[in-house]
Protein backbone atom coordinates (compact mmCIF):
# COMPACT_ATOMS: atom_id res chain seq x y z
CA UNK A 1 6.46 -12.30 -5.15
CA UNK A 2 7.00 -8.87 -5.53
CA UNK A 3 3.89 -6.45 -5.70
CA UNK A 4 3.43 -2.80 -6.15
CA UNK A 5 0.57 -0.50 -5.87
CA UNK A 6 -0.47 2.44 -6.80
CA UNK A 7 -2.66 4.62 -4.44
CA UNK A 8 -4.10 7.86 -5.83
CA UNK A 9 -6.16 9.07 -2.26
CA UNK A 10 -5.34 8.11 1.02
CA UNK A 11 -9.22 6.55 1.62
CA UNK A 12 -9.02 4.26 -1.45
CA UNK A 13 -6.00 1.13 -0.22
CA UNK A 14 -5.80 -2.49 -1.48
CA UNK A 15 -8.92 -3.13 0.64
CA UNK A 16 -9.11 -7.09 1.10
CA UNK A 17 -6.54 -7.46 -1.45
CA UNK A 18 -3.82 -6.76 1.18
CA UNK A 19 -4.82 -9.15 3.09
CA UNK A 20 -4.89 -11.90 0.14
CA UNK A 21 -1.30 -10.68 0.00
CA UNK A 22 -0.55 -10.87 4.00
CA UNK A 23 -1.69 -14.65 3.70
CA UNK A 24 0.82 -15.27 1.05
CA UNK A 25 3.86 -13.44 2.28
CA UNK A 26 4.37 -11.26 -0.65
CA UNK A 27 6.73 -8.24 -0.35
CA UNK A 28 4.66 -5.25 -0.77
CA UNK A 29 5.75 -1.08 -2.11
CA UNK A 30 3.93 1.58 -2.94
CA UNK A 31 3.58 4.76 -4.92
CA UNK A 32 1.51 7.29 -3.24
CA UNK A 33 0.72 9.35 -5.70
CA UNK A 34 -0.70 12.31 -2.92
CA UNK A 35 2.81 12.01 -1.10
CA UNK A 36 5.28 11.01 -3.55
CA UNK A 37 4.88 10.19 -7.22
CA UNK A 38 8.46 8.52 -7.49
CA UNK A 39 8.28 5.26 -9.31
CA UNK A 40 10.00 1.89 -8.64
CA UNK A 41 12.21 0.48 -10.80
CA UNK A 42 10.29 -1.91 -13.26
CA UNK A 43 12.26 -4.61 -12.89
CA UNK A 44 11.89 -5.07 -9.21
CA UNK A 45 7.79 -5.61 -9.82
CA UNK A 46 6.41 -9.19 -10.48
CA UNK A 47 2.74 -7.63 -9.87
CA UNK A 48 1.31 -4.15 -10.06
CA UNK A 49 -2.02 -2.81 -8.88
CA UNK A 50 -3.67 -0.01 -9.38
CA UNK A 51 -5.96 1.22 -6.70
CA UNK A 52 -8.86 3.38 -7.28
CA UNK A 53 -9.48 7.59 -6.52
CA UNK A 54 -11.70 10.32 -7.90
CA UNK A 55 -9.59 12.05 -10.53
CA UNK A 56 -9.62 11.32 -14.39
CA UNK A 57 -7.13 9.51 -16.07
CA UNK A 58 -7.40 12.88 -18.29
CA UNK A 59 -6.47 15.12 -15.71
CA UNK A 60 -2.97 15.32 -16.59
CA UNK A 61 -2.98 18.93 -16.08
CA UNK A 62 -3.63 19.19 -12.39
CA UNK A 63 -1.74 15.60 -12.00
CA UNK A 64 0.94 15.70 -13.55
CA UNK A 65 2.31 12.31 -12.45
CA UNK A 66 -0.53 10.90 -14.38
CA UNK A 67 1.80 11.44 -17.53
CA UNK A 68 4.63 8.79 -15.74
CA UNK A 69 1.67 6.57 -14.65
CA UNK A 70 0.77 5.34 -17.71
CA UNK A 71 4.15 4.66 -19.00
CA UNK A 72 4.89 2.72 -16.19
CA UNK A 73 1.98 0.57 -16.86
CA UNK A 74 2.44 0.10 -20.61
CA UNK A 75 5.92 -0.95 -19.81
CA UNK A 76 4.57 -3.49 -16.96
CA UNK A 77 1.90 -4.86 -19.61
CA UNK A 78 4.80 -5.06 -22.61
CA UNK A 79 7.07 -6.71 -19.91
CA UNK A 80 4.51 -9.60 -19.10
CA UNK A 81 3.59 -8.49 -15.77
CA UNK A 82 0.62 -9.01 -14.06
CA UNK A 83 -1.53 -6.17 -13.74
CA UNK A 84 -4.74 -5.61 -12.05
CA UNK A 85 -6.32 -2.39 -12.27
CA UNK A 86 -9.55 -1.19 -9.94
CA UNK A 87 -11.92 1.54 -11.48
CA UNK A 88 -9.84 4.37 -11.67
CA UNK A 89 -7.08 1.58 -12.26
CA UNK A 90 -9.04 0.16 -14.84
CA UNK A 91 -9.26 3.03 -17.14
CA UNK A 92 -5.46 3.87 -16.60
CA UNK A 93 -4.62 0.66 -18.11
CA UNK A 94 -7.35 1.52 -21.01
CA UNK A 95 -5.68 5.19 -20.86
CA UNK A 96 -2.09 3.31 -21.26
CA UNK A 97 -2.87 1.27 -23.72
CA UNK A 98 -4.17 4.07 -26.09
CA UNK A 99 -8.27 3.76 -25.12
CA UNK A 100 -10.33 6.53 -24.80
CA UNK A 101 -11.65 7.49 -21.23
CA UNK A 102 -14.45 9.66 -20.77
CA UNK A 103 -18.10 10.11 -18.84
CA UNK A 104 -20.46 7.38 -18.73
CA UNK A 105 -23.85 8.21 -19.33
CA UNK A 106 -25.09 7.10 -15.57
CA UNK A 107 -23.17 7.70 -12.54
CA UNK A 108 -23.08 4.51 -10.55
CA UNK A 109 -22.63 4.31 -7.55
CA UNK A 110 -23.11 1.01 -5.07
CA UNK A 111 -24.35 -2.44 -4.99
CA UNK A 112 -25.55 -3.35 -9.05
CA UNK A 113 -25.53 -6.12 -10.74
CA UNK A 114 -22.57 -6.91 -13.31
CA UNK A 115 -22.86 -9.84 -16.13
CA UNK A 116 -20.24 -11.72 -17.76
CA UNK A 117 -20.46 -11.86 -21.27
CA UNK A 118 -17.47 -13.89 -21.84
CA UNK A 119 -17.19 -17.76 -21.73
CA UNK A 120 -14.80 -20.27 -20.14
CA UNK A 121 -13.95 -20.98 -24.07
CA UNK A 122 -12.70 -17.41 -23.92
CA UNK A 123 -11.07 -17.10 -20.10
CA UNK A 124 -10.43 -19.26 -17.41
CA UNK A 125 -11.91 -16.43 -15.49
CA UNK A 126 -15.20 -16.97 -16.66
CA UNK A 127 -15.09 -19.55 -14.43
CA UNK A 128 -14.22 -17.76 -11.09
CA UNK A 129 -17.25 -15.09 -11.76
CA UNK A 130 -20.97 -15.75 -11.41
CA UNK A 131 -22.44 -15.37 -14.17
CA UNK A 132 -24.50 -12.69 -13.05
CA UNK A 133 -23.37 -11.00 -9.41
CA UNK A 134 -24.06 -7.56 -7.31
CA UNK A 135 -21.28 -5.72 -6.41
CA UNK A 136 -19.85 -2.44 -5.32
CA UNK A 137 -19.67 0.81 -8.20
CA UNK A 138 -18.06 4.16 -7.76
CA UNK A 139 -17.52 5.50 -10.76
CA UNK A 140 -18.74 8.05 -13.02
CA UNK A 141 -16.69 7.53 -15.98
CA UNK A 142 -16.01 4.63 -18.30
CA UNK A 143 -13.53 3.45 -21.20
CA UNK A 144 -13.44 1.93 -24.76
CA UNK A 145 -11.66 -1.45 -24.96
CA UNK A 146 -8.25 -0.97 -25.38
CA UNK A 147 -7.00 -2.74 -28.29
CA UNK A 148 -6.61 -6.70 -28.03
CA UNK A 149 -8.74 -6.45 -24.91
CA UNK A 150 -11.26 -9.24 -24.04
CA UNK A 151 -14.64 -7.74 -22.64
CA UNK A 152 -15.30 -9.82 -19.74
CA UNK A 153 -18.47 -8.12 -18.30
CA UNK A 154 -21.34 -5.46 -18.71
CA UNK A 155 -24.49 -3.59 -16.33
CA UNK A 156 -27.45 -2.04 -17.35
CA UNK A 157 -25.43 1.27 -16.29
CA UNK A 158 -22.09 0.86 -17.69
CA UNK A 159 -21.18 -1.56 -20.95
CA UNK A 160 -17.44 -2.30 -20.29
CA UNK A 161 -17.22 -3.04 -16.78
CA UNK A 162 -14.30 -5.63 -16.71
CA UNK A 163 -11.55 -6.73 -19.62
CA UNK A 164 -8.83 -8.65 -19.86
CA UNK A 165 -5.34 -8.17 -22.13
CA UNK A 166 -3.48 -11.59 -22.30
CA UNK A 167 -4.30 -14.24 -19.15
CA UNK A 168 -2.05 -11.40 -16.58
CA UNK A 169 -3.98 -7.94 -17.35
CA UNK A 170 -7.55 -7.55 -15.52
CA UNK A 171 -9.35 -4.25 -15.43
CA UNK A 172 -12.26 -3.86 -13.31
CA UNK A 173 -14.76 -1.01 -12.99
CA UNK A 174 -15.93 -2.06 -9.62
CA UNK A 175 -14.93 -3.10 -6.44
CA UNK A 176 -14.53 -6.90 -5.36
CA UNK A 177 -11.95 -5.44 -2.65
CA UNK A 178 -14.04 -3.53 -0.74
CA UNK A 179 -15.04 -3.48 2.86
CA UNK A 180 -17.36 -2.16 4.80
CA UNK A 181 -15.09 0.54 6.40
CA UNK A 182 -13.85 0.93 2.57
CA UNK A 183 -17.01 1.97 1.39
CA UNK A 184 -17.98 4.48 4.51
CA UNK A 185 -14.48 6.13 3.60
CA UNK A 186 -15.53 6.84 0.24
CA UNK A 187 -18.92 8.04 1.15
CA UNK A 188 -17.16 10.63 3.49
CA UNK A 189 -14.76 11.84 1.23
CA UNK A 190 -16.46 11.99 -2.47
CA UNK A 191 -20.27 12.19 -0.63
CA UNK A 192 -20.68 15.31 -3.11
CA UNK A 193 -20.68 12.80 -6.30
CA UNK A 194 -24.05 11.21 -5.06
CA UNK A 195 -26.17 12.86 -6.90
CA UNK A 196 -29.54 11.25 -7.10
CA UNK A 197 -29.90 8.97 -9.90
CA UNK A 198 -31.40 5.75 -11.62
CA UNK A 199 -27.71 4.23 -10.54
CA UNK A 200 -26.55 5.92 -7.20
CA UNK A 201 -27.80 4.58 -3.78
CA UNK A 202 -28.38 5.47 -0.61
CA UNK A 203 -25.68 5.91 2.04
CA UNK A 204 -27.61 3.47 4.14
CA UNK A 205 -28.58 1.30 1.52
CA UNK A 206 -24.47 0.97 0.48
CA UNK A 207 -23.60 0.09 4.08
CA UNK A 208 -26.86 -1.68 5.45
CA UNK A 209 -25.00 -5.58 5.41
CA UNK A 210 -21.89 -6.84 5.41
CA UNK A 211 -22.81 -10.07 3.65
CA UNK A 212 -22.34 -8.29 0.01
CA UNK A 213 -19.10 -7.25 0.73
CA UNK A 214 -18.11 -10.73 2.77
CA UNK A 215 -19.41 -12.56 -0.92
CA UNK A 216 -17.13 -10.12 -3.28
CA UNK A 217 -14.18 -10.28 -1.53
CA UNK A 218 -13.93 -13.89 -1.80
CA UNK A 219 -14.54 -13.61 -5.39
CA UNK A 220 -12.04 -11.30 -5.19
CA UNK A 221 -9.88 -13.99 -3.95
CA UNK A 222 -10.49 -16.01 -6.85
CA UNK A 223 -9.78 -13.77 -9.07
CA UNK A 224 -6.22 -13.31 -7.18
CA UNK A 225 -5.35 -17.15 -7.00
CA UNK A 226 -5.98 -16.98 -11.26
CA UNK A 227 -3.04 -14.99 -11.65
CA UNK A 228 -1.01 -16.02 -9.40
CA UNK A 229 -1.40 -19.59 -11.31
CA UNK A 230 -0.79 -17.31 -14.53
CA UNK A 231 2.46 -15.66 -12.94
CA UNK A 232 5.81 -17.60 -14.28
């Protein structure tokens, strides 16, 4: 299995998902964006992910390699790839696939809860996530559903939190990947977007327990073993 990411920041990595790939022996590239934007060469990628950072997927002006980005992920969609995008990564696959990106009307930032307004009639991953579930936000903008997109979930902050395109394209809004250290990394380097609001916690209330992140990253997990049983 051969799986490339896509890292925008240095303080925003695969998280627990590196590990899920560790465990399985999967060869693993990259494309740092901050030191390199050189892409691979489609062909060689059975999985892409695309990691998180604090840009827009509309700032094509001051990142350039935005532009390249999103062709590389149409292609990997048309191609039948699987594709997992996370926040930022979510609305570059909306971006790619010609959706509208643009503020949300709360900032949210840390532990809310999301809601899954599909059914197992719809997914098979309707079946990996609770039904209702806390987990970890950082995001201030949002995304229309690209077209042929299934919504998956919603929050009382953001309506399009997680979609799927096909059974091997998942974007998600938040963070089942994060860890502890994760989340203190992104407090220290964006602190300046947590402005007070109805949707944006404390740094101590964001890092007080471990258990919420322990609980998402397995259903993180989950969500990784569904398509690698999608993958040909």
């Amino acid at each position: 299995m051969n799986v490339h990411y896509f890292q925008h920041v240095p303080f925003e990595g695969l998280g627990t998902i590196g590990q899920w790939l560790e465990a399985r022996s999967a060869h693993v590239s990259a494309t740092r964006f901050y030191e390199d934007p050189r892409l691979p060469d489609a062909r060689d990628v059975d999985w892409l992910i695309i990691m998180g950072g604090p840009m827009s997927v509309n700032d094509e002006a001051a990142h350039p390699w935005l532009r390249a980005e999103k062709r590389f992920i149409a292609t990997a969609i048309a191609e039948g790839k699987v594709v997992l995008g996370v926040c930022l990564g979510a609305q570059l696959i909306a971006s790619a696939m010609g959706a509208a990106i643009y503020p949300n009307r709360e900032r949210e930032i840390g532990w809310f809860p999301i809601e899954i307004v599909a059914d197992e009639q719809q997914t098979d991953l309707a079946r990996i996530l609770p039904h209702r579930v806390e987990v970890f936000h950082w995001h201030g903008e949002t995304f229309d559903l690209p077209a042929h997109a299934l919504k998956i979930a919603r929050s009382s902050a953001c309506e399009n939190q997680a979609f799927s395109i096909g059974d091997r394209v998942l974007g998600f809004q938040f963070h089942l990947e994060a860890t502890p250290s994760s989340a203190s990394a992104l407090i220290e380097n964006c602190r300046s977007e947590m402005v007070p609001g109805r949707f944006v916690q404390s740094e101590t209330e964001i890092t007080r327990t471990a258990d919420r992140f322990e609980r998402v990253n397995k259903i993180m997990a989950g969500v990784l073993d569904h398509l690698m049983n999608t993958a040909p």
